[in-house]
PDB file of N, CA and C in Angstrom:
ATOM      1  N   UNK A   1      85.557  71.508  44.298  1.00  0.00           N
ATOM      2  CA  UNK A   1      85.624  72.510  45.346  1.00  0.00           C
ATOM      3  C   UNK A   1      84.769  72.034  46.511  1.00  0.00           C
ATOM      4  N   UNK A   2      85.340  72.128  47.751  1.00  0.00           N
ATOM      5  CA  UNK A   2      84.780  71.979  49.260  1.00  0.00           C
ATOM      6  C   UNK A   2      84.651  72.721  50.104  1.00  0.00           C
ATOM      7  N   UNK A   3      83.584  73.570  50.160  1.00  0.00           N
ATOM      8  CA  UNK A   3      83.418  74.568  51.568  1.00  0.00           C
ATOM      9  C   UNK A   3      82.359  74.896  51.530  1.00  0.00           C
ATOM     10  N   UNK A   4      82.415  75.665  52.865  1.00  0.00           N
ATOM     11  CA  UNK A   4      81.207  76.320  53.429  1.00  0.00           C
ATOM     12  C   UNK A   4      81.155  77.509  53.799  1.00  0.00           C
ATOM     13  N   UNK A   5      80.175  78.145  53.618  1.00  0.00           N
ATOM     14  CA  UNK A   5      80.336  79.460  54.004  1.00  0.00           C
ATOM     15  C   UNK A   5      79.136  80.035  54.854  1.00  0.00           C
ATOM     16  N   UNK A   6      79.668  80.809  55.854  1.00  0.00           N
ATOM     17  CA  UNK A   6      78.749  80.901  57.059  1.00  0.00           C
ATOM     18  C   UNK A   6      79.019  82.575  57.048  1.00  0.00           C
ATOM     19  N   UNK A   7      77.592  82.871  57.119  1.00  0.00           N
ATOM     20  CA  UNK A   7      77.568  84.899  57.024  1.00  0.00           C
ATOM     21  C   UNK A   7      76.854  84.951  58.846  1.00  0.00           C
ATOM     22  N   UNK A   8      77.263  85.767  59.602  1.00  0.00           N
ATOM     23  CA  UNK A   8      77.339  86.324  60.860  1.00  0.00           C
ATOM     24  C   UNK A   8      77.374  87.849  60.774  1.00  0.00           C
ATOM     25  N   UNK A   9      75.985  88.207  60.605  1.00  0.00           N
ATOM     26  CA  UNK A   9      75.650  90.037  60.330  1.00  0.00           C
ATOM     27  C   UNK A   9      76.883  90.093  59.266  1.00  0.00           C
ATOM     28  N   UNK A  10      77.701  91.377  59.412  1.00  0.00           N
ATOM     29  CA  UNK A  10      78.407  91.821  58.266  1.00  0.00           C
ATOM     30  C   UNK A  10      80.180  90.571  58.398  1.00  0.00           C
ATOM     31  N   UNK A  11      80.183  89.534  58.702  1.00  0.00           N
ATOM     32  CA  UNK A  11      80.904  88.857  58.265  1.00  0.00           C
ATOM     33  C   UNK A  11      80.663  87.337  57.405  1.00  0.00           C
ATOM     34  N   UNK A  12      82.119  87.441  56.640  1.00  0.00           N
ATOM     35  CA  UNK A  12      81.867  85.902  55.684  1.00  0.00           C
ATOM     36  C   UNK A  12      82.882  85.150  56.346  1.00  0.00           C
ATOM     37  N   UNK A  13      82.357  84.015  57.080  1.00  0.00           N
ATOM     38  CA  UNK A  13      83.714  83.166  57.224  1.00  0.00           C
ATOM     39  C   UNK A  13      83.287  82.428  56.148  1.00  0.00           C
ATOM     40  N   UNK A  14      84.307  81.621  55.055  1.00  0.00           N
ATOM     41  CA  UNK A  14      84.395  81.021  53.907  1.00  0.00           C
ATOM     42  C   UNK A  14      85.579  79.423  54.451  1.00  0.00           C
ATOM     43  N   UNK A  15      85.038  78.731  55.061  1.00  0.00           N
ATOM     44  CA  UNK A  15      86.072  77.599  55.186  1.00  0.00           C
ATOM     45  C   UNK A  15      86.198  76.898  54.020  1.00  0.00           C
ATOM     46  N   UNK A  16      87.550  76.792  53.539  1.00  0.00           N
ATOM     47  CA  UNK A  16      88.181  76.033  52.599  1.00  0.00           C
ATOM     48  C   UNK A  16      88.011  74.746  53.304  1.00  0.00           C
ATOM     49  N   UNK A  17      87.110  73.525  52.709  1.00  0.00           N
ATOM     50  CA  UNK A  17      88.033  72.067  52.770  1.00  0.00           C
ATOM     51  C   UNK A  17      88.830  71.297  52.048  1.00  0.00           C
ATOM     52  N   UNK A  18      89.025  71.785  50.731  1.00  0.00           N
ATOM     53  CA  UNK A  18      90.663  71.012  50.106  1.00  0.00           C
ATOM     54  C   UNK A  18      91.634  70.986  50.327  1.00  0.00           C
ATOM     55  N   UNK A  19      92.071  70.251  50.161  1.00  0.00           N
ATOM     56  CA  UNK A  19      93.393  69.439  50.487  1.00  0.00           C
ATOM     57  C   UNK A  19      94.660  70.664  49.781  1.00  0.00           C
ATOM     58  N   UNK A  20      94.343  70.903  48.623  1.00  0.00           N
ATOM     59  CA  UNK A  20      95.037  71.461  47.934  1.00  0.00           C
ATOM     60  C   UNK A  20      94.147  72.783  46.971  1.00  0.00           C
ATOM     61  N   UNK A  21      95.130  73.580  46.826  1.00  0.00           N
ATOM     62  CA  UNK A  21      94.179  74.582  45.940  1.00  0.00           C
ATOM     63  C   UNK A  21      95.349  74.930  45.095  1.00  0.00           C
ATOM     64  N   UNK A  22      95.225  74.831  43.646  1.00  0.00           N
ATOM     65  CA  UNK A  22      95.956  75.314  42.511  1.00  0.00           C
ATOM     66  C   UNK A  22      94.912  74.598  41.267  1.00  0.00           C
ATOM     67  N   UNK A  23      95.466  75.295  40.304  1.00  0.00           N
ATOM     68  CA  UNK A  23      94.880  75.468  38.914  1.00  0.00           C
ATOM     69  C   UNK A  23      93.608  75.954  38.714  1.00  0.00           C
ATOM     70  N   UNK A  24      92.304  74.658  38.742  1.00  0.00           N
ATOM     71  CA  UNK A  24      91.094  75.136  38.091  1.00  0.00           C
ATOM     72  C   UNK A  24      90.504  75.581  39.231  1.00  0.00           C
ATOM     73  N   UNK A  25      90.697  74.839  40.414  1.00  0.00           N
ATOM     74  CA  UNK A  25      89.972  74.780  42.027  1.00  0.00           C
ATOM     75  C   UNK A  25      90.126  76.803  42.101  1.00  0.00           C
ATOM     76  N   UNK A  26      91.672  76.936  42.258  1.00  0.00           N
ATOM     77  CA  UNK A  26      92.103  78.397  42.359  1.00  0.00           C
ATOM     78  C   UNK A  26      90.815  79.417  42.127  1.00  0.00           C
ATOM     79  N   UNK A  27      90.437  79.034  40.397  1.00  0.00           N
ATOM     80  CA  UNK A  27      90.043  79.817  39.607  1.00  0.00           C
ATOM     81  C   UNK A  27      88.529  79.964  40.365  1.00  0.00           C
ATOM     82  N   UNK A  28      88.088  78.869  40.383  1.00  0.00           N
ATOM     83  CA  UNK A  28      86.894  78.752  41.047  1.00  0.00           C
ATOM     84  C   UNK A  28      86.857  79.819  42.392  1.00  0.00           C
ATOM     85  N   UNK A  29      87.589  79.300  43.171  1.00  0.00           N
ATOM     86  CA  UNK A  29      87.589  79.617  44.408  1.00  0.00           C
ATOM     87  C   UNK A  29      87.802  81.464  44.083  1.00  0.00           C
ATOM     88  N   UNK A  30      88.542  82.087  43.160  1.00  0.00           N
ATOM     89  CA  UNK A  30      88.163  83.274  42.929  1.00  0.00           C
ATOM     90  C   UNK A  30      87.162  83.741  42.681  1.00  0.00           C
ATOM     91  N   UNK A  31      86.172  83.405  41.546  1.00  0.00           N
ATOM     92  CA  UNK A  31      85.319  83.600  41.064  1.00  0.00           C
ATOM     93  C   UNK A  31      83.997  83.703  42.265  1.00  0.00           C
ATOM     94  N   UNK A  32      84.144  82.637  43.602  1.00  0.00           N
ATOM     95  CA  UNK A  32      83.425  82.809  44.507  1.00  0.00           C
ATOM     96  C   UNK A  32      84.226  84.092  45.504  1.00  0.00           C
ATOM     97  N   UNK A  33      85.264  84.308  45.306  1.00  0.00           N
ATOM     98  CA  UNK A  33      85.431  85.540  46.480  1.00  0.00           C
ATOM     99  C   UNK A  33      84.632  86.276  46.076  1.00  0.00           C
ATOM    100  N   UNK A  34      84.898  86.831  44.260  1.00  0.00           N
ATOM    101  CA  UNK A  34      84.530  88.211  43.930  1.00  0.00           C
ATOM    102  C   UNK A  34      83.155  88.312  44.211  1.00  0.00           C
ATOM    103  N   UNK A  35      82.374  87.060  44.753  1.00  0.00           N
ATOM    104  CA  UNK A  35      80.623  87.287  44.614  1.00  0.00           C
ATOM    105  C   UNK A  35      80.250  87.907  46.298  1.00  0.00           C
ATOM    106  N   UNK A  36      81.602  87.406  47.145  1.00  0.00           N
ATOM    107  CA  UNK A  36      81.189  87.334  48.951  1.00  0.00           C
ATOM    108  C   UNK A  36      82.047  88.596  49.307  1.00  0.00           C
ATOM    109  N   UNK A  37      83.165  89.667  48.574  1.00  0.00           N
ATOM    110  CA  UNK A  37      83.553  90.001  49.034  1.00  0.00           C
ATOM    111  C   UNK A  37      83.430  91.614  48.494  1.00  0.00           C
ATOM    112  N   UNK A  38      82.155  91.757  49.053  1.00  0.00           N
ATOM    113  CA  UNK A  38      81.184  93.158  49.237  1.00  0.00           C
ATOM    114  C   UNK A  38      81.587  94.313  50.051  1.00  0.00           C
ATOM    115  N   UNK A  39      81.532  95.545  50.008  1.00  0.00           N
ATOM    116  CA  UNK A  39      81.975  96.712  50.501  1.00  0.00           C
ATOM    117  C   UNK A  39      81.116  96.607  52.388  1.00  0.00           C
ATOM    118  N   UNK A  40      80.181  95.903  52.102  1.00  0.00           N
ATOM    119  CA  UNK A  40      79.421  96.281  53.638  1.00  0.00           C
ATOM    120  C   UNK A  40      79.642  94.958  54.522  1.00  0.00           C
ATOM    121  N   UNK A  41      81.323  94.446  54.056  1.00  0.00           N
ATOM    122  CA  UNK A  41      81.627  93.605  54.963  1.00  0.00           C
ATOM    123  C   UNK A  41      82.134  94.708  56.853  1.00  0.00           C
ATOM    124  N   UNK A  42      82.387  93.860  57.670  1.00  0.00           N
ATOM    125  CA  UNK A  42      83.356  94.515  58.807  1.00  0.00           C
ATOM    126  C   UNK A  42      84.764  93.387  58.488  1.00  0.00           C
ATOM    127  N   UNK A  43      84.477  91.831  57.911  1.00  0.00           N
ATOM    128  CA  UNK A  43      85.819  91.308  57.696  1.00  0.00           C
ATOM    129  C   UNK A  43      85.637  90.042  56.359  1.00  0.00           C
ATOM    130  N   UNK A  44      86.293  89.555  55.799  1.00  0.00           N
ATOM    131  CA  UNK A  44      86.318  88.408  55.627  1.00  0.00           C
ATOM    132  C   UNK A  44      87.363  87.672  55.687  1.00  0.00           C
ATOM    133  N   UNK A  45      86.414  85.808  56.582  1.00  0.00           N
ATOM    134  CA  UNK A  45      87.648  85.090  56.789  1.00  0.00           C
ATOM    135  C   UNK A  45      87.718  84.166  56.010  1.00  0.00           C
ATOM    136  N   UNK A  46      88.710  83.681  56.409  1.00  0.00           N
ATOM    137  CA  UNK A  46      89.225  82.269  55.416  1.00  0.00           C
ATOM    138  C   UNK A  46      89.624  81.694  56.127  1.00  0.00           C
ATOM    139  N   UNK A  47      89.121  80.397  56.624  1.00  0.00           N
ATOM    140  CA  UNK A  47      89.554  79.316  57.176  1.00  0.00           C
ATOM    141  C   UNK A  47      90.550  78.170  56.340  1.00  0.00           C
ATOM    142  N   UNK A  48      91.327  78.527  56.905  1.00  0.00           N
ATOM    143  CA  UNK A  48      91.964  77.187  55.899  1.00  0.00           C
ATOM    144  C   UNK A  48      92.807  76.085  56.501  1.00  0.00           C
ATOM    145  N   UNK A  49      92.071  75.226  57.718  1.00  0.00           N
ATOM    146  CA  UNK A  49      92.279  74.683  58.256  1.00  0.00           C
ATOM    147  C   UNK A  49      92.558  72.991  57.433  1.00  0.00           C
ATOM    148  N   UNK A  50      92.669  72.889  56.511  1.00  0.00           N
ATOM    149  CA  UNK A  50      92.156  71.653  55.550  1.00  0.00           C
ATOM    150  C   UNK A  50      93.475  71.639  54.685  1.00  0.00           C
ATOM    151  N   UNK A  51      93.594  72.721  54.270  1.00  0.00           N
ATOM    152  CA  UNK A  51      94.724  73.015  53.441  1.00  0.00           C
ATOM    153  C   UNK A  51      95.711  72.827  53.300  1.00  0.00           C
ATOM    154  N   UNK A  52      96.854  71.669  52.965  1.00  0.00           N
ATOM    155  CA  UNK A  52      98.009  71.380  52.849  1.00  0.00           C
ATOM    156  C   UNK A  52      99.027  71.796  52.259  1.00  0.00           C
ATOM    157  N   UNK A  53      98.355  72.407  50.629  1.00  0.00           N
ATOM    158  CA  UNK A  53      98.908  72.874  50.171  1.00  0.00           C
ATOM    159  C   UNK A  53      98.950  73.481  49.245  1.00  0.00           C
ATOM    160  N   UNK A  54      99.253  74.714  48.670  1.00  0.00           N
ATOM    161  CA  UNK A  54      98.427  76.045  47.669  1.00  0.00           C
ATOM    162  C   UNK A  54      99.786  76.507  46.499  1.00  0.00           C
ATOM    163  N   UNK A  55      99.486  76.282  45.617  1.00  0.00           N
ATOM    164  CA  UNK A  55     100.417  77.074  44.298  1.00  0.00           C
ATOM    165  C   UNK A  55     100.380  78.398  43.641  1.00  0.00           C
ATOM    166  N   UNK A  56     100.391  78.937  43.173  1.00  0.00           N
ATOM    167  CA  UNK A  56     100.868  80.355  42.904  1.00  0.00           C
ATOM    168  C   UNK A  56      99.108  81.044  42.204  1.00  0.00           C
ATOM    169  N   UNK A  57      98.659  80.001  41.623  1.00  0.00           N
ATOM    170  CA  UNK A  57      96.928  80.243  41.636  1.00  0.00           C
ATOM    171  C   UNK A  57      96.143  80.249  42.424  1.00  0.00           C
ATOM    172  N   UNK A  58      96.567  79.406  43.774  1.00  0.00           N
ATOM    173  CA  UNK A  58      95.946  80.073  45.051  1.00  0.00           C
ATOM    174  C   UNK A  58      95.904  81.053  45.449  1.00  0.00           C
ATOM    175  N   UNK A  59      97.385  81.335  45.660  1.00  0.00           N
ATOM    176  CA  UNK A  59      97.469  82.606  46.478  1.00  0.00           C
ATOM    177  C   UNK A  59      97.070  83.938  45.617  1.00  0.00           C
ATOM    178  N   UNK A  60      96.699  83.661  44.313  1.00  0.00           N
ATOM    179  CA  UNK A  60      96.244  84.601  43.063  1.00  0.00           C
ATOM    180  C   UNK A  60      94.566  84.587  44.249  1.00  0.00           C
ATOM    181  N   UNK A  61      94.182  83.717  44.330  1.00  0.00           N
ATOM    182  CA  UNK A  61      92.431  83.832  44.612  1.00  0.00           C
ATOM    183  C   UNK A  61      92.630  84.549  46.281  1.00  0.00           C
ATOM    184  N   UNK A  62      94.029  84.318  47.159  1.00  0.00           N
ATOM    185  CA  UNK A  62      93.474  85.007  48.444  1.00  0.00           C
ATOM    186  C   UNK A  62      94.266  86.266  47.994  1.00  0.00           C
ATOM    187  N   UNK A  63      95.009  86.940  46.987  1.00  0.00           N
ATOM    188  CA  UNK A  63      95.502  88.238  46.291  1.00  0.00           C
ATOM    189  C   UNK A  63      94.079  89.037  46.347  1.00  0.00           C
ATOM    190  N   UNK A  64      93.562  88.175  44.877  1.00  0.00           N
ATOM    191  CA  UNK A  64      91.842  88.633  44.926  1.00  0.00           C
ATOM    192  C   UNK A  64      91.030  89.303  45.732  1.00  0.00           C
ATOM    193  N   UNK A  65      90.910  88.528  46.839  1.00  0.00           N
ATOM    194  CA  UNK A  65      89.667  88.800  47.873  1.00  0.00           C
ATOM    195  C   UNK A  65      90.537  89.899  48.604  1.00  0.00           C
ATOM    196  N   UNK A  66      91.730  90.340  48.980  1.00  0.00           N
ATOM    197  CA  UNK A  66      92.666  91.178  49.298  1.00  0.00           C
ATOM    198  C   UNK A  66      92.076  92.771  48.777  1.00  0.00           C
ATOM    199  N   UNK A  67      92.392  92.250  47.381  1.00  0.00           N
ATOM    200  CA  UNK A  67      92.300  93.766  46.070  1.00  0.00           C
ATOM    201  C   UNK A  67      90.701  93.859  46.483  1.00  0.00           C
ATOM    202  N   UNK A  68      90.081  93.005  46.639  1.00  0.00           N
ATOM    203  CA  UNK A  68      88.688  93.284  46.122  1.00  0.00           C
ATOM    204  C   UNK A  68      88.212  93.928  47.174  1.00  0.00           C
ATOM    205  N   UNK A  69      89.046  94.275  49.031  1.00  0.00           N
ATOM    206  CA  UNK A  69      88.613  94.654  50.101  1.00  0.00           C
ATOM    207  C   UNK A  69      89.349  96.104  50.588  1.00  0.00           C
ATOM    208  N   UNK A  70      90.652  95.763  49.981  1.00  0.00           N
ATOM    209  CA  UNK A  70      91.783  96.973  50.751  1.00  0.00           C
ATOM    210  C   UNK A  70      91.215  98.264  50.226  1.00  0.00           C
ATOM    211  N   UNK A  71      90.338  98.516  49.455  1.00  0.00           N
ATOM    212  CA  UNK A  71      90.060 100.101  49.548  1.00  0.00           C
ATOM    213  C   UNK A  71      89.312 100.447  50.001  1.00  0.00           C
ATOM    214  N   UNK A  72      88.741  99.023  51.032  1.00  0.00           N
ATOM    215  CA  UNK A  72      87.215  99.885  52.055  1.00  0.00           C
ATOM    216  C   UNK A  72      87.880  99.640  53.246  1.00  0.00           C
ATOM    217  N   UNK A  73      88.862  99.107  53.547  1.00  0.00           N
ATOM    218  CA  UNK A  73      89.665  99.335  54.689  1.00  0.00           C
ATOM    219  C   UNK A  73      88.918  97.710  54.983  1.00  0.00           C
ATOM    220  N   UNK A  74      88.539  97.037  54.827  1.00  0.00           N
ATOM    221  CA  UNK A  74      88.048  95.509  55.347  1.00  0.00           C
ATOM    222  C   UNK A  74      89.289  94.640  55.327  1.00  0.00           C
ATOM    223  N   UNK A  75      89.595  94.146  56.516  1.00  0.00           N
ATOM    224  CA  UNK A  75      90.273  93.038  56.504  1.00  0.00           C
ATOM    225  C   UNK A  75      90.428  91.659  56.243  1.00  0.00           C
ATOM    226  N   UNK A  76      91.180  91.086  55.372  1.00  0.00           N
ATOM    227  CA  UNK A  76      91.054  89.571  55.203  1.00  0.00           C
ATOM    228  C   UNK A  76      91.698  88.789  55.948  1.00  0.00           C
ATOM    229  N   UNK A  77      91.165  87.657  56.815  1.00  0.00           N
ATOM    230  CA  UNK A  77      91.966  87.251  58.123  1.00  0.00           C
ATOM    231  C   UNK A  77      91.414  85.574  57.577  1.00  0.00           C
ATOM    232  N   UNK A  78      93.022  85.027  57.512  1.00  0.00           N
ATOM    233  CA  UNK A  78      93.310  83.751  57.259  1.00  0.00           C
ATOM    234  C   UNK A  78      93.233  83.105  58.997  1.00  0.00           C
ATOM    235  N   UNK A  79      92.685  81.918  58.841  1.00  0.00           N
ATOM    236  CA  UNK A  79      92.488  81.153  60.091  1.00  0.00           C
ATOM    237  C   UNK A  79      93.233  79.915  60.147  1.00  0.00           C
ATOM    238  N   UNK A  80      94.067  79.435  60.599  1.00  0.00           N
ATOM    239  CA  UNK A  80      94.476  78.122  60.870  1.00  0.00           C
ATOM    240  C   UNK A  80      95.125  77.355  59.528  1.00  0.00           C
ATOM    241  N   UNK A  81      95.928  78.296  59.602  1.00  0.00           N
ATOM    242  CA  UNK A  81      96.947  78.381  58.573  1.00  0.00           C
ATOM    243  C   UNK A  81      98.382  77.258  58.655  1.00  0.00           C
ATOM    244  N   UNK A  82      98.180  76.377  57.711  1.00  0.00           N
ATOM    245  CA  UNK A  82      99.765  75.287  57.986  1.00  0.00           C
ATOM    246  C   UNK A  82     101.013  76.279  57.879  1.00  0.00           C
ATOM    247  N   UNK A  83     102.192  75.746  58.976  1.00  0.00           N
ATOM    248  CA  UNK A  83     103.092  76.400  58.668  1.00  0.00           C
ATOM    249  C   UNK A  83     104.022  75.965  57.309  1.00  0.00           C
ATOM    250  N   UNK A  84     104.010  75.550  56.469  1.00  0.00           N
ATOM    251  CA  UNK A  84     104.081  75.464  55.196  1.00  0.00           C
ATOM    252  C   UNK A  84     103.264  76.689  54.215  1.00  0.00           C
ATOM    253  N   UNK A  85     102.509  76.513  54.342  1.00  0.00           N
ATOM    254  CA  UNK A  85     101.658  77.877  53.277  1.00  0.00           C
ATOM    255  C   UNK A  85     102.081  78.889  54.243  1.00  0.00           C
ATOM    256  N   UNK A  86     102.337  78.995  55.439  1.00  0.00           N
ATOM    257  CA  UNK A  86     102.863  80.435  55.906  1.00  0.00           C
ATOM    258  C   UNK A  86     103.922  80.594  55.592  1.00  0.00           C
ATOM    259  N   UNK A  87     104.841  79.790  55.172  1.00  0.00           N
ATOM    260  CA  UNK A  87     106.342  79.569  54.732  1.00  0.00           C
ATOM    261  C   UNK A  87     106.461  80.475  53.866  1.00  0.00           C
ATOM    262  N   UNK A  88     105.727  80.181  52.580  1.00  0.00           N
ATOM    263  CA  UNK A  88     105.788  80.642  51.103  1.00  0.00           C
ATOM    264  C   UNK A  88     105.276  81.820  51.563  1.00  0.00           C
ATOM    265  N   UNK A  89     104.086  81.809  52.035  1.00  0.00           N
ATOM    266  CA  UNK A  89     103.900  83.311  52.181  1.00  0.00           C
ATOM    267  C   UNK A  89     104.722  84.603  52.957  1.00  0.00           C
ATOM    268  N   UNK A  90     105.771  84.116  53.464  1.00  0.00           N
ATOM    269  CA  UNK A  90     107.063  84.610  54.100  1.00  0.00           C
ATOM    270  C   UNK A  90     107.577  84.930  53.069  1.00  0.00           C
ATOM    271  N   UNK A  91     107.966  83.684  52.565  1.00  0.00           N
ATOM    272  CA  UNK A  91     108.918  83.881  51.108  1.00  0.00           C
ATOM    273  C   UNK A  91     108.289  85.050  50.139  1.00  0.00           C
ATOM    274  N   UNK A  92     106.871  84.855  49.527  1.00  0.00           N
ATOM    275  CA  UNK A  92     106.564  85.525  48.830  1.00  0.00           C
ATOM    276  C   UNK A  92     106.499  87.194  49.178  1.00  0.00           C
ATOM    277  N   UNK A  93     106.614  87.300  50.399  1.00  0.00           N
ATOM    278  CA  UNK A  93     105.617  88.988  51.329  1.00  0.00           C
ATOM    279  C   UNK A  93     104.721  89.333  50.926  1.00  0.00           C
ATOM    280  N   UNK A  94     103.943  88.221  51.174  1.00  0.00           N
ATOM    281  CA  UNK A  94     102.320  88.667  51.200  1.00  0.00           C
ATOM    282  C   UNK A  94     101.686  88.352  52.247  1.00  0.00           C
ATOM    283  N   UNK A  95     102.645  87.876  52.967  1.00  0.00           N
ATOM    284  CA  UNK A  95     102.263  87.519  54.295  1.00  0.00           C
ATOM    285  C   UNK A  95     101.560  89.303  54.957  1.00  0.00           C
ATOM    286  N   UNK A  96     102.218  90.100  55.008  1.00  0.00           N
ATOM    287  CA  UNK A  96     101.800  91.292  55.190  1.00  0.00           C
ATOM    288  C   UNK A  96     100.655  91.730  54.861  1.00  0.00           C
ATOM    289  N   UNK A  97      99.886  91.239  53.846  1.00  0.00           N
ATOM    290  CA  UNK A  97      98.840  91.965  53.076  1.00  0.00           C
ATOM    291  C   UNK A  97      97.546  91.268  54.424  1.00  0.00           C
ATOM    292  N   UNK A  98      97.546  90.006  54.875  1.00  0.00           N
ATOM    293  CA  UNK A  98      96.712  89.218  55.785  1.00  0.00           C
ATOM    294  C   UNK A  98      96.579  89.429  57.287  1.00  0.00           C
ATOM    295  N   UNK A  99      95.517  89.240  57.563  1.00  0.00           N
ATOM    296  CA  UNK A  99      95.733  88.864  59.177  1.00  0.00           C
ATOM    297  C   UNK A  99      95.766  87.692  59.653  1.00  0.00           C
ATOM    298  N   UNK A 100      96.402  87.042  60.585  1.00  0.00           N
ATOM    299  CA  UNK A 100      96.197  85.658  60.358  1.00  0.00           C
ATOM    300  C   UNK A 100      96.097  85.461  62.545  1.00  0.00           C
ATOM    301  N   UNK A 101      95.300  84.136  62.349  1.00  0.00           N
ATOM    302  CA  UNK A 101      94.681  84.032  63.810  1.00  0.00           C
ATOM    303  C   UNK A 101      94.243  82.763  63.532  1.00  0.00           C
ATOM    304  N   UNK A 102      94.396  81.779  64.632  1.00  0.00           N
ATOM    305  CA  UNK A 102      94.719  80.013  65.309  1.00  0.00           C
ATOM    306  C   UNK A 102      93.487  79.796  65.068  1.00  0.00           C
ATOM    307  N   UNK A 103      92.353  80.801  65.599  1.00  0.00           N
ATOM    308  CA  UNK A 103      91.115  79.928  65.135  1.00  0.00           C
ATOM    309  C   UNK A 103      89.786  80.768  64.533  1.00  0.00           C
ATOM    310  N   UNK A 104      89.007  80.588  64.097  1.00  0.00           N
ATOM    311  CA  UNK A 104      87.420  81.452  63.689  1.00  0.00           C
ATOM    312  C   UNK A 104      87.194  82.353  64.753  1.00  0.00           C
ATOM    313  N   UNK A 105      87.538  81.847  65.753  1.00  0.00           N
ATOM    314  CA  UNK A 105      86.277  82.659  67.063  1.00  0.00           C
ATOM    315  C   UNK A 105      87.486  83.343  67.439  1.00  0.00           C
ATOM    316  N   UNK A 106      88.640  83.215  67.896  1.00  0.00           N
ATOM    317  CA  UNK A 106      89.830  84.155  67.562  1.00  0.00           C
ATOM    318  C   UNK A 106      89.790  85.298  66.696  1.00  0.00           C
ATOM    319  N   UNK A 107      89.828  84.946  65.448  1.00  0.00           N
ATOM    320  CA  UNK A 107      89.789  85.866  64.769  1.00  0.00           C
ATOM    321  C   UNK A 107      88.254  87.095  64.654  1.00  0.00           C
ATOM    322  N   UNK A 108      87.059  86.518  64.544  1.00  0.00           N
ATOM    323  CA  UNK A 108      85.704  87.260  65.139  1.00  0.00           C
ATOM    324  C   UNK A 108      86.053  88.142  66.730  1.00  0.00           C
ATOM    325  N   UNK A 109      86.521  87.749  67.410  1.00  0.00           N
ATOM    326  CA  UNK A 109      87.143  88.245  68.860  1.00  0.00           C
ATOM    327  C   UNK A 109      87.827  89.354  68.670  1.00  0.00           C
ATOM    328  N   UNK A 110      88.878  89.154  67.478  1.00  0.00           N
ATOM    329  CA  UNK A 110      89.544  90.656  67.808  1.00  0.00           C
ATOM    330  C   UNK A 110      88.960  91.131  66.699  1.00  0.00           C
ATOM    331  N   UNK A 111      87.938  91.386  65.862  1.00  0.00           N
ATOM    332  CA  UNK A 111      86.956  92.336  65.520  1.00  0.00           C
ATOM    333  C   UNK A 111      86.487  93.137  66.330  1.00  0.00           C
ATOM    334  N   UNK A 112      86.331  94.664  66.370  1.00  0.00           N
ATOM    335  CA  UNK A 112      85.865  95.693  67.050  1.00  0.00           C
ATOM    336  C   UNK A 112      84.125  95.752  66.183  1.00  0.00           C
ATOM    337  N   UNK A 113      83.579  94.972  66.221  1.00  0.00           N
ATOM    338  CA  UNK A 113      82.334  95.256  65.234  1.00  0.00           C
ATOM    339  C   UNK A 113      80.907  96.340  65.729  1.00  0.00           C
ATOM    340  N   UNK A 114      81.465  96.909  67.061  1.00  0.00           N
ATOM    341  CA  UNK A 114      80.175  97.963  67.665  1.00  0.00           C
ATOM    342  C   UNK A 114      80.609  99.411  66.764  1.00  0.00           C
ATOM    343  N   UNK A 115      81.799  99.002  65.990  1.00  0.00           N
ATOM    344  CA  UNK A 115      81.840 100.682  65.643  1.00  0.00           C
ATOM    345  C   UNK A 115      81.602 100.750  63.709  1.00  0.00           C
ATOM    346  N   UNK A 116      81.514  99.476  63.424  1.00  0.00           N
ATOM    347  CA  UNK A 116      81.104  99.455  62.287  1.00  0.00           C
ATOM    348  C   UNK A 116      79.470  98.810  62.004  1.00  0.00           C
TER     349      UNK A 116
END
């Protein structure tokens, strides 16, 4: 597993750097949402600018961080997303469940964070 994770008051940006995410990486990479993805967020992102390409255990770990936010109303906003993994995620409709935005500071930008 490759990333970094950078906290900015009540946000996690979490940049993915693998190449690929399926099987054990997946599992991992869940096991770290459930620790970052806390009720007294305003968002968490996911950069996944690195990412080529994700299998059905990936998208299980950005499902995860999803379930683990949608009942405090926190948004999960994918960043720099290949159009390939946006593909599948078309295919799959889960594209819906995400927000998705070209870059980090994009996505921090259209955060309203004076009211949370």
């Amino acid at each position: 597993m490759n990333y970094i994770i950078e906290r900015k008051e009540n946000l996690v940006i979490f940049q993915i750097n693998d190449k690929k995410i399926e099987g054990t990486i997946s599992a991992n990479y869940k096991a770290e949402f459930l620790i970052f993805c806390q009720p007294e967020l305003n968002a968490f992102i996911i950069d996944l600018h690195a990412v080529e390409s994700m299998d059905s255990a990936g998208f299980g770990a950005l499902l995860l961080a999803y379930r683990q936010l949608k009942d405090h109303g926190i948004p999960v906003i994918l960043t720099r997303v290949n159009e390939y993994i946006k593909s599948l995620m078309d295919m799959t409709q889960i594209n819906s469940l995400f927000e998705f935005d070209d870059s980090i500071k994009e996505a921090i930008d259209g955060l309203d964070l004076e009211e949370n």
